[in-house]
N, C-alpha and C. Protein backbone atom coordinates (compact mmCIF):
# COMPACT_ATOMS: atom_id res chain seq x y z
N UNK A 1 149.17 112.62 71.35
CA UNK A 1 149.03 113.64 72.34
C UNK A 1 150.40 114.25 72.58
N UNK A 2 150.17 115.43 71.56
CA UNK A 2 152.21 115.99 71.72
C UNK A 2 151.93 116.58 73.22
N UNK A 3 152.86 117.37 73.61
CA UNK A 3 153.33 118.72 74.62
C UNK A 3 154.29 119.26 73.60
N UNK A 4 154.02 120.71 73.95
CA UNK A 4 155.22 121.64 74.07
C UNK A 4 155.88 122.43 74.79
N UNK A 5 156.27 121.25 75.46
CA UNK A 5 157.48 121.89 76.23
C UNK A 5 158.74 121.11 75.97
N UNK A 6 158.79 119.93 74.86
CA UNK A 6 160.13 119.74 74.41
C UNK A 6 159.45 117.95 74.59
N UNK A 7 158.63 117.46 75.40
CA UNK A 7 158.75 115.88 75.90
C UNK A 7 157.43 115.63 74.22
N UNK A 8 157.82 114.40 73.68
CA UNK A 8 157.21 114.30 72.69
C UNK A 8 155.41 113.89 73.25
N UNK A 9 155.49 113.69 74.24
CA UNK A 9 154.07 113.10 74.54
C UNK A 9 153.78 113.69 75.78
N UNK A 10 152.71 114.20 76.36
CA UNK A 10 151.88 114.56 77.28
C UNK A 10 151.68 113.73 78.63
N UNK A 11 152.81 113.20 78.91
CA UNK A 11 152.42 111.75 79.94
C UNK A 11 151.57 112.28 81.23
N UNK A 12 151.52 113.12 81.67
CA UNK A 12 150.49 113.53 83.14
C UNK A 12 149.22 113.50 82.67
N UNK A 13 148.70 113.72 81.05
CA UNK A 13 147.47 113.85 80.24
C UNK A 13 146.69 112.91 79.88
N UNK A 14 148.27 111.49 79.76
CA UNK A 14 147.91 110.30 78.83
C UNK A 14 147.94 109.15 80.37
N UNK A 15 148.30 109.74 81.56
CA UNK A 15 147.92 108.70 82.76
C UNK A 15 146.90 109.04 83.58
N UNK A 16 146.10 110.50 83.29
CA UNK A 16 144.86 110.36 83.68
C UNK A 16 143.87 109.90 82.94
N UNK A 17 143.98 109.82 81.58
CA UNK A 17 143.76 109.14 80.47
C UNK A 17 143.40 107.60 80.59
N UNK A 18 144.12 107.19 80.96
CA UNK A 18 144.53 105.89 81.83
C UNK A 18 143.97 105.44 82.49
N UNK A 19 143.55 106.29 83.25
CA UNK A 19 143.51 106.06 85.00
C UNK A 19 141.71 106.20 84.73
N UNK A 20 141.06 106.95 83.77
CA UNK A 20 139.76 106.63 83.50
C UNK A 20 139.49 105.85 82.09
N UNK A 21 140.14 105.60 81.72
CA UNK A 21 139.92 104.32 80.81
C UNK A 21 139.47 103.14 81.27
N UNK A 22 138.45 101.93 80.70
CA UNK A 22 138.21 100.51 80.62
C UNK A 22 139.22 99.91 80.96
N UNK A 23 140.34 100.10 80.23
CA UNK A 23 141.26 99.57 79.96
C UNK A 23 142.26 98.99 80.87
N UNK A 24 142.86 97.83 81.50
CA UNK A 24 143.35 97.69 82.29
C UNK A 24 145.30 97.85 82.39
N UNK A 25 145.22 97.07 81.28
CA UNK A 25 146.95 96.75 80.99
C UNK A 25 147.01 98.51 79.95
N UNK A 26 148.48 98.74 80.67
CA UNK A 26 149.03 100.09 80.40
C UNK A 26 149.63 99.78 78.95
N UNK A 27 149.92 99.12 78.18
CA UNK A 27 150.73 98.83 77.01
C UNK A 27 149.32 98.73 76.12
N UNK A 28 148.18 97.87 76.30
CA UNK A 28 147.08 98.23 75.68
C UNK A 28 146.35 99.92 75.07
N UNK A 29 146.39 100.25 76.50
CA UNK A 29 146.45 101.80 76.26
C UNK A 29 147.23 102.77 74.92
N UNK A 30 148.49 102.06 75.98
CA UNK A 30 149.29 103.20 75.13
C UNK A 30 149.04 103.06 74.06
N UNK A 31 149.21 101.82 73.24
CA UNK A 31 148.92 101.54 71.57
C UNK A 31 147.76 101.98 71.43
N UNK A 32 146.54 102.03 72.14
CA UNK A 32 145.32 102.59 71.26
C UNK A 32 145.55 103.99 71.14
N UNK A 33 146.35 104.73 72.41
CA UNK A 33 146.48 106.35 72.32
C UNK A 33 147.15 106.85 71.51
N UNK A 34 148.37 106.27 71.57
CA UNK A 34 149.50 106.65 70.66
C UNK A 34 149.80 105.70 69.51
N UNK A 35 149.11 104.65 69.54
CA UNK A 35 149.59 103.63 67.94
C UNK A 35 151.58 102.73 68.37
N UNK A 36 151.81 103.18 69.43
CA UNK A 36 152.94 102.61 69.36
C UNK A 36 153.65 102.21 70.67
N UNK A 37 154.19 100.72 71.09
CA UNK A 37 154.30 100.87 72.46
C UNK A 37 156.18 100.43 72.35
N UNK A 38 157.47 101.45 72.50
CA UNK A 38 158.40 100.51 73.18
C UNK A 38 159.18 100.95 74.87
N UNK A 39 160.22 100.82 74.46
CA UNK A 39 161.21 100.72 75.51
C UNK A 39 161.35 102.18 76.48
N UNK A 40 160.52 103.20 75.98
CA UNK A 40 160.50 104.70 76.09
C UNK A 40 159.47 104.45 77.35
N UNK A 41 158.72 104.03 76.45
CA UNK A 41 157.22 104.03 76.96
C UNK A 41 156.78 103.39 78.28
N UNK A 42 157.66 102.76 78.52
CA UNK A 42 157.93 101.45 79.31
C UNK A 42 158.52 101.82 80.71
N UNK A 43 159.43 102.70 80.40
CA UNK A 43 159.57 104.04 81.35
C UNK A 43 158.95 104.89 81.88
N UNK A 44 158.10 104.97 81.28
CA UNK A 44 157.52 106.36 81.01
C UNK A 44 156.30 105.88 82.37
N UNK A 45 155.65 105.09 81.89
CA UNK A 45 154.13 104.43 82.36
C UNK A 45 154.74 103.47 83.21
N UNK A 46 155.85 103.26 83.92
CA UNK A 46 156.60 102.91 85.40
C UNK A 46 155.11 102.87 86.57
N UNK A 47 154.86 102.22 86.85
CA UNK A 47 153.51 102.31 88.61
C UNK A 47 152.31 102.85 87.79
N UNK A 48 151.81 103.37 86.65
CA UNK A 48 150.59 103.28 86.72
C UNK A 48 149.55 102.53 87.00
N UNK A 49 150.05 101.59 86.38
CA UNK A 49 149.25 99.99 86.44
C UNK A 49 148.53 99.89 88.52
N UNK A 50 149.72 99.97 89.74
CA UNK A 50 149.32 100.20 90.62
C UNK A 50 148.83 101.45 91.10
N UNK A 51 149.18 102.18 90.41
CA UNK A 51 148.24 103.21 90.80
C UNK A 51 146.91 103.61 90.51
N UNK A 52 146.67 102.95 88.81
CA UNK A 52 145.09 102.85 88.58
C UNK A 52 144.57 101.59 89.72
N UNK A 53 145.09 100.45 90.32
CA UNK A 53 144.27 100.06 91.45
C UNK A 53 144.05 100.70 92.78
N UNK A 54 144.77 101.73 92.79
CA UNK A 54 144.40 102.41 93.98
C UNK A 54 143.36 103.56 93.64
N UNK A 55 143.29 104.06 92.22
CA UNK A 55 142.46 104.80 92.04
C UNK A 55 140.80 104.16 91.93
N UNK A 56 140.81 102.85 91.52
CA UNK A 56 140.08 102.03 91.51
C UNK A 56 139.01 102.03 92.81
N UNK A 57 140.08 101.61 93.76
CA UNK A 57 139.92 100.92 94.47
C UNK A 57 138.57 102.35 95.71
N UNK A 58 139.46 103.40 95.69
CA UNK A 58 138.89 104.73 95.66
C UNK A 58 137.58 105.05 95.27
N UNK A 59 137.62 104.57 93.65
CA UNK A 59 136.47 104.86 93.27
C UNK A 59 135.10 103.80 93.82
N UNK A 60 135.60 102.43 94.15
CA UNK A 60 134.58 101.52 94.58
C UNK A 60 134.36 102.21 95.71
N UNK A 61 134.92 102.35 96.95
CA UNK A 61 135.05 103.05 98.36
C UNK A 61 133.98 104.06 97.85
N UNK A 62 134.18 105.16 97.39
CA UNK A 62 133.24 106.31 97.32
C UNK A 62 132.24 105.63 96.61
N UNK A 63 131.60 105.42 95.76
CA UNK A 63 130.67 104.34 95.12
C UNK A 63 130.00 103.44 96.21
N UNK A 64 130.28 102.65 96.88
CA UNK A 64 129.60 101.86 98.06
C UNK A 64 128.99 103.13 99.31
N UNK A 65 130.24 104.38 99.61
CA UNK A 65 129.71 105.11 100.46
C UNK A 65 128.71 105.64 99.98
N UNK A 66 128.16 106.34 98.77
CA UNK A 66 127.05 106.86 98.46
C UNK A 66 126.22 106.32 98.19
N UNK A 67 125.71 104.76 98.14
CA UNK A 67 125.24 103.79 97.47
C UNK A 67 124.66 103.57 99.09
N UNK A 68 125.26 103.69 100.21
CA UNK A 68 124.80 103.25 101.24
C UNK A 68 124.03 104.95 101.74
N UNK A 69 124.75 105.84 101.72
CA UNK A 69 123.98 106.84 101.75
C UNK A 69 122.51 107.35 101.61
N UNK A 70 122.52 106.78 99.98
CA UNK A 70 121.39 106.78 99.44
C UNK A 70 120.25 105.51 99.80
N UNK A 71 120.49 104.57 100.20
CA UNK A 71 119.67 103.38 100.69
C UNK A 71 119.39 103.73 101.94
N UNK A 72 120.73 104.25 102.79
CA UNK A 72 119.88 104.64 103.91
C UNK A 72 118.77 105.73 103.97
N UNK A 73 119.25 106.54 103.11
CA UNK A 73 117.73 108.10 103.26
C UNK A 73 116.31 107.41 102.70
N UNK A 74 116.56 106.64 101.58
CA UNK A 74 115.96 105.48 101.47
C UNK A 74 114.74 105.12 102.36
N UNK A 75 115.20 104.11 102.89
CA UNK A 75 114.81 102.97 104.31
C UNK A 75 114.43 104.19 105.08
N UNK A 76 114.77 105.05 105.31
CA UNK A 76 114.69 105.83 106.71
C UNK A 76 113.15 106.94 105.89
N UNK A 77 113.07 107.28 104.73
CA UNK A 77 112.01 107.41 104.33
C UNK A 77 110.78 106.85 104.56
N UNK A 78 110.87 105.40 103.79
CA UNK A 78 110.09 104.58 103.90
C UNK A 78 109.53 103.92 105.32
N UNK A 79 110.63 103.87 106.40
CA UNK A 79 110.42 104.00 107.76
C UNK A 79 109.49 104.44 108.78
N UNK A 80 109.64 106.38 108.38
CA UNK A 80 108.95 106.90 108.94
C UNK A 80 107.38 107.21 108.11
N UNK A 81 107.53 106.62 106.87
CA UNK A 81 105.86 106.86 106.20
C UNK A 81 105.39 105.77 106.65
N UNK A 82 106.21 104.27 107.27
CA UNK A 82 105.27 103.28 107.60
C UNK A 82 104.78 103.70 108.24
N UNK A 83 105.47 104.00 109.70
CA UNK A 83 105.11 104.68 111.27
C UNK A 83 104.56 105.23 111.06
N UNK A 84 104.18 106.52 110.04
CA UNK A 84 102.70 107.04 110.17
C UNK A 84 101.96 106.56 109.71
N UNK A 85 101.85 105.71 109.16
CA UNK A 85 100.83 104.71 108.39
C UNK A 85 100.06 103.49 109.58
N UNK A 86 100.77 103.21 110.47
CA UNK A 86 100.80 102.42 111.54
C UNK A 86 100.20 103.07 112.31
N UNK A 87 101.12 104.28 113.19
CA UNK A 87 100.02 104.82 113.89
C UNK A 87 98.95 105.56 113.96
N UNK A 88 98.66 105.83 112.39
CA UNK A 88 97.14 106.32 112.23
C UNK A 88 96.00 105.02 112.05
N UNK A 89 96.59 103.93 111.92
CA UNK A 89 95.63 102.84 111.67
C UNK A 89 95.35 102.84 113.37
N UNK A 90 96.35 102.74 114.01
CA UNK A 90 96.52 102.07 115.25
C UNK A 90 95.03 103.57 116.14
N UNK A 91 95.56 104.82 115.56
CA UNK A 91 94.53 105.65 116.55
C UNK A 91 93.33 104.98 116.16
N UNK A 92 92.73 104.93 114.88
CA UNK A 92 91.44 104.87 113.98
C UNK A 92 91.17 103.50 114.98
N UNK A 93 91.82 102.40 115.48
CA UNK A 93 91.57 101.34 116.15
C UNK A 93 91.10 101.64 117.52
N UNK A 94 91.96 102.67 118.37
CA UNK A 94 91.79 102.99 119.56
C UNK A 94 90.27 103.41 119.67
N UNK A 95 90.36 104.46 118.54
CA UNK A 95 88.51 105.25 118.72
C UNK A 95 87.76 104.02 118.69
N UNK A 96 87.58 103.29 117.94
CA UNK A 96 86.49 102.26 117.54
C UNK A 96 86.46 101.90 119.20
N UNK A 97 84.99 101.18 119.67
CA UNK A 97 84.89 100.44 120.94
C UNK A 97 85.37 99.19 120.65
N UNK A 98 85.72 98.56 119.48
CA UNK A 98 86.01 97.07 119.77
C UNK A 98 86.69 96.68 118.10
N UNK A 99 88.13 96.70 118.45
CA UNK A 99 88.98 96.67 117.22
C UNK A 99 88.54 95.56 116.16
N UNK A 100 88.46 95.44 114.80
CA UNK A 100 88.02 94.07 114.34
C UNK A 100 89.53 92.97 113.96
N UNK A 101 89.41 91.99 114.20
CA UNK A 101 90.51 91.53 113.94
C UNK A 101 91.23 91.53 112.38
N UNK A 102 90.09 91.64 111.55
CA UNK A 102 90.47 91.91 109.77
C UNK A 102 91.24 93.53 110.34
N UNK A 103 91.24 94.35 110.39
CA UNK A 103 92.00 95.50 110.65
C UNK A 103 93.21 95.22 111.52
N UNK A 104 93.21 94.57 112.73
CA UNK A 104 94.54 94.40 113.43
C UNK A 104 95.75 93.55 112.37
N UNK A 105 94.85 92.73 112.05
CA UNK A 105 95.70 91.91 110.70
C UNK A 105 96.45 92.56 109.59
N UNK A 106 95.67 93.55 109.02
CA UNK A 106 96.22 94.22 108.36
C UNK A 106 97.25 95.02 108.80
N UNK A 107 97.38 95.57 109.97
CA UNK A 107 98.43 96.68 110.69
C UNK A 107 99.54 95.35 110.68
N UNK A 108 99.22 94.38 110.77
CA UNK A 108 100.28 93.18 110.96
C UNK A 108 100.98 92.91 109.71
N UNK A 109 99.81 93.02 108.70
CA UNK A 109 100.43 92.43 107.43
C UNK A 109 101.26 93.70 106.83
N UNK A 110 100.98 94.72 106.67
CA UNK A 110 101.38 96.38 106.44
C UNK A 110 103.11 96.04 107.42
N UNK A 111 103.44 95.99 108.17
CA UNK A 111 104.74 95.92 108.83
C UNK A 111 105.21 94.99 108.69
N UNK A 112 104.84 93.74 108.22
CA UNK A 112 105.68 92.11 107.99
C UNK A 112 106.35 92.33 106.73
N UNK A 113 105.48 93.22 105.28
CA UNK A 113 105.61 94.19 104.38
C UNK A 113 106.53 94.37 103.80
N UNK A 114 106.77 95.62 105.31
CA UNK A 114 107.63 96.84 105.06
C UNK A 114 109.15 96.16 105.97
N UNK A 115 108.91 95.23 106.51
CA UNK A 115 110.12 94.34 106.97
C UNK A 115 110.89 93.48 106.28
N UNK A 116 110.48 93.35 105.21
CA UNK A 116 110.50 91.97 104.09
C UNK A 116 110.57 90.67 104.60
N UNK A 117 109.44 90.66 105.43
CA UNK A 117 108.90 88.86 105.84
C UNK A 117 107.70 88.41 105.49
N UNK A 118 107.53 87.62 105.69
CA UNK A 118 106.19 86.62 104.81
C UNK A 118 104.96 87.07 105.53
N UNK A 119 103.80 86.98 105.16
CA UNK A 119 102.96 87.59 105.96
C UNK A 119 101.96 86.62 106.51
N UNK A 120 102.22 85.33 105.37
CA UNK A 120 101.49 84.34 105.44
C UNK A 120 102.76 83.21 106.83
N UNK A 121 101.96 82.30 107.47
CA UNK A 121 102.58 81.70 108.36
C UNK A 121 102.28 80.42 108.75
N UNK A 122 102.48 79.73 107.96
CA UNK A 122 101.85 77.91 108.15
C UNK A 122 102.63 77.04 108.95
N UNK A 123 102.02 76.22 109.35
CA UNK A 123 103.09 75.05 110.27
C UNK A 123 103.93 74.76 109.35
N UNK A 124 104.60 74.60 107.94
CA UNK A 124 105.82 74.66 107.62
C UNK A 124 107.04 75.29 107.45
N UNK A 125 106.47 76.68 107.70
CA UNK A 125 107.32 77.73 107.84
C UNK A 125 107.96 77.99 109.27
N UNK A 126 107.07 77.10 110.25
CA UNK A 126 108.00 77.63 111.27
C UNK A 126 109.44 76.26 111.44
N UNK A 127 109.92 76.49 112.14
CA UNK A 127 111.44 75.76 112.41
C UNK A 127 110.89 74.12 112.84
N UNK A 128 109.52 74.10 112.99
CA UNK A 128 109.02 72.71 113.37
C UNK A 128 108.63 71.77 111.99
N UNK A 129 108.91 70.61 111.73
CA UNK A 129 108.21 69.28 110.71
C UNK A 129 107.19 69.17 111.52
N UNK A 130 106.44 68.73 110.25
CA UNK A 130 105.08 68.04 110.93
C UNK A 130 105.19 66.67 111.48
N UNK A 131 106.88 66.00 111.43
CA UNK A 131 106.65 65.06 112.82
C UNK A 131 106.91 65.53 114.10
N UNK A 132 107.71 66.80 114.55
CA UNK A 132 108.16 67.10 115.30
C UNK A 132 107.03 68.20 115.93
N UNK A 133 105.93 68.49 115.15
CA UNK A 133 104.82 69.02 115.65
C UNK A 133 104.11 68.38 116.13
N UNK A 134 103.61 66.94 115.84
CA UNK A 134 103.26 65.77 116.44
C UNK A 134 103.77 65.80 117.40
N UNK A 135 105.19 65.64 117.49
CA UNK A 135 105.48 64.79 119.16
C UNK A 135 105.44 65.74 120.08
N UNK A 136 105.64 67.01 119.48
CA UNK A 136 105.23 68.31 120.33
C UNK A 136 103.77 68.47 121.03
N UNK A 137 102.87 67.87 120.35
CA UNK A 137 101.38 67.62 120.29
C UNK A 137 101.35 66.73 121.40
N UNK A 138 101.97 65.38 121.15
CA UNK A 138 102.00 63.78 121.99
C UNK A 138 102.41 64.64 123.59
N UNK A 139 103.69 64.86 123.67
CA UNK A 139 104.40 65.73 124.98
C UNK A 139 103.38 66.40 125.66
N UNK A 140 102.65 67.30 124.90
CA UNK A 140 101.45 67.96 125.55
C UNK A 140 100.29 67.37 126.24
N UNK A 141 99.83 66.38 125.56
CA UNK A 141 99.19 65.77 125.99
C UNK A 141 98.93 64.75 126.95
N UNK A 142 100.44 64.34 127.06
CA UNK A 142 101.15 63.72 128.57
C UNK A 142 100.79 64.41 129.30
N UNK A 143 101.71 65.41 129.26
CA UNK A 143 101.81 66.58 130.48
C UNK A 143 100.61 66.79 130.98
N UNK A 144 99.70 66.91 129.94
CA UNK A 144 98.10 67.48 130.03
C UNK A 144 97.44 66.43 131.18
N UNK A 145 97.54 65.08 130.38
CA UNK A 145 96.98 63.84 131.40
C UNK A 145 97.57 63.65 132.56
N UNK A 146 98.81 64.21 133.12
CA UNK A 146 99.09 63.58 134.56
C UNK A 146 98.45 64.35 135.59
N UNK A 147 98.55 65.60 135.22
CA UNK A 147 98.27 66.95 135.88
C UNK A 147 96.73 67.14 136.03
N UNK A 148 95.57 66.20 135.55
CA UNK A 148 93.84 66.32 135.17
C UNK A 148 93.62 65.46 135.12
N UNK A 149 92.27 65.94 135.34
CA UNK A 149 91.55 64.01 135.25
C UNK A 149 90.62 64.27 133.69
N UNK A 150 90.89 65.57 132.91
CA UNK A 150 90.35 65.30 131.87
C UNK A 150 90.52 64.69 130.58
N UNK A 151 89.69 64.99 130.05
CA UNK A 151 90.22 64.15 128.38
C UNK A 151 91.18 65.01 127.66
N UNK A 152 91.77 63.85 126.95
CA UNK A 152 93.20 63.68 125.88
C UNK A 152 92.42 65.14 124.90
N UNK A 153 93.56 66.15 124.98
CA UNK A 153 93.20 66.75 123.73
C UNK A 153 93.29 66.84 122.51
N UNK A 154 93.97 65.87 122.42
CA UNK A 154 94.36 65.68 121.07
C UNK A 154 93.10 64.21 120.19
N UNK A 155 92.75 63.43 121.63
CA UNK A 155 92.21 61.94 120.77
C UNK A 155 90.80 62.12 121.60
N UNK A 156 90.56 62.85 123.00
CA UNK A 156 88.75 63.23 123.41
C UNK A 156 89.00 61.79 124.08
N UNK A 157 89.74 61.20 124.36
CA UNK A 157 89.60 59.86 124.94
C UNK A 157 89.76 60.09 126.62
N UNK A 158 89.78 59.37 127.38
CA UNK A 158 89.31 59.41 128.86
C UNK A 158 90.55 59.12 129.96
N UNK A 159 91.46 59.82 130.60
CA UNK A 159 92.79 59.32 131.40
C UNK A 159 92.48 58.41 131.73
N UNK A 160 91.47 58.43 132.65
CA UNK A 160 90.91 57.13 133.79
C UNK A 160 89.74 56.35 133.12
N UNK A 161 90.27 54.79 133.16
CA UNK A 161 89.24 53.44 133.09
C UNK A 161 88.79 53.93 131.66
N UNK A 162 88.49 52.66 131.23
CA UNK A 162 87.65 53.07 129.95
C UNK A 162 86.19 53.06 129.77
N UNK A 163 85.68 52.97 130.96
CA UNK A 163 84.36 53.16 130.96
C UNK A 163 84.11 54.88 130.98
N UNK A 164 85.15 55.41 131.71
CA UNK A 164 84.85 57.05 131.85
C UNK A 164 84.85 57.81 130.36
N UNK A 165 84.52 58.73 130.65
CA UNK A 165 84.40 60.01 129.15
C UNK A 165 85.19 60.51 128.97
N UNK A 166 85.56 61.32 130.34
CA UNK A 166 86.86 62.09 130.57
C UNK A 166 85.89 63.60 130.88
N UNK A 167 84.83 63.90 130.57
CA UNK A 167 84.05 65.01 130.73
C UNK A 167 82.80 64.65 131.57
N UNK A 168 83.21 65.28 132.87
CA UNK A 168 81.71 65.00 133.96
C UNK A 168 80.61 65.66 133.21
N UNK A 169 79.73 64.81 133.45
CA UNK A 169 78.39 64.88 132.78
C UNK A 169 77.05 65.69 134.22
N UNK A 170 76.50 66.86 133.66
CA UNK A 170 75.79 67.28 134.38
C UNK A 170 74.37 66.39 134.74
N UNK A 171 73.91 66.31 136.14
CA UNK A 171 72.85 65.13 136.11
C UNK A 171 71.75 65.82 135.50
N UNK A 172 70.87 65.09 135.05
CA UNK A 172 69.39 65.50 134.79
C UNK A 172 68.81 66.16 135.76
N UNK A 173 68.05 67.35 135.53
CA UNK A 173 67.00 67.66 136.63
C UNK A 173 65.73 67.28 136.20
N UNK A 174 65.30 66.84 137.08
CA UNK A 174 63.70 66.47 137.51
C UNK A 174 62.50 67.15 137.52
């Protein structure tokens, strides 16, 4: 890469050259551009090396900003087609006299979806073990028995005496 204006090589030509090249190390370069790297050269290509990381660094910056740009118009698309998707299910529910729960479900499952959460929801998924759902169960059922004179909900067994049921029994009529 001559110039003519007297400098044997083009260096403002051969460091933007550079500066969009793969290539990281400036002595790599030069030898693939020019076939030859010394003591000239060495001079010459002084701070490129930091300056392709700032150009770099530039280019990631603008790259992430449009990258977020574009995800947001994105999301904000997809957003407002849920919301109308939602609240036309939701009118079509209002008209009906008596919503069915297979339809409310679906308006549920349609937004769990478009949220990226599970739609499905089992006692292992929540933050509880199934021993700690137990004793959650046991606790309840304390509480349940001090406060009533009815039966254990969990075992149908009777607070008081073991002759009782725990469920008053209506008498026979005559």
């Amino acid at each position: 890469m001559k110039n003519g204006r007297g400098s044997k090589y083009n260096w403002p030509a051969l460091k933007l050259q550079y500066f969009q090249a793969p290539t990281l190390h400036v002595e790599e370069f030069i030898r693939g551009a020019i076939g030859v790297w010394n003591g000239n050269m060495s001079k010459q290509t002084l701070g490129w090396r930091a300056g392709k990381d700032v150009y770099l660094a530039e280019q990631a910056r603008l790259a992430l900003e449009k990258f977020k740009k574009d995800s947001a118009k994105q999301i904000a698309d997809t957003l407002q087609t849920m919301s109308f998707v939602v609240s036309r299910e939701a009118d079509r529910l209002l008209d009906s006299p008596r919503p069915k729960t297979r339809d409310i479900k679906h308006i549920w499952e349609m937004a769990r979806t478009e949220g990226g959460m599970p739609t499905r929801i089992s006692k292992m998924d929540m933050d509880l073990s199934p021993a700690k759902f137990d004793e959650a169960r046991k606790t309840f059922d304390e509480k349940f028995n001090e406060n009533s004179n009815k039966s254990n909900a969990t075992s149908g067994k009777s607070n008081e005496g073991k002759g009782k049921q725990g469920v008053s029994r209506k008498p026979k009529s005559r």
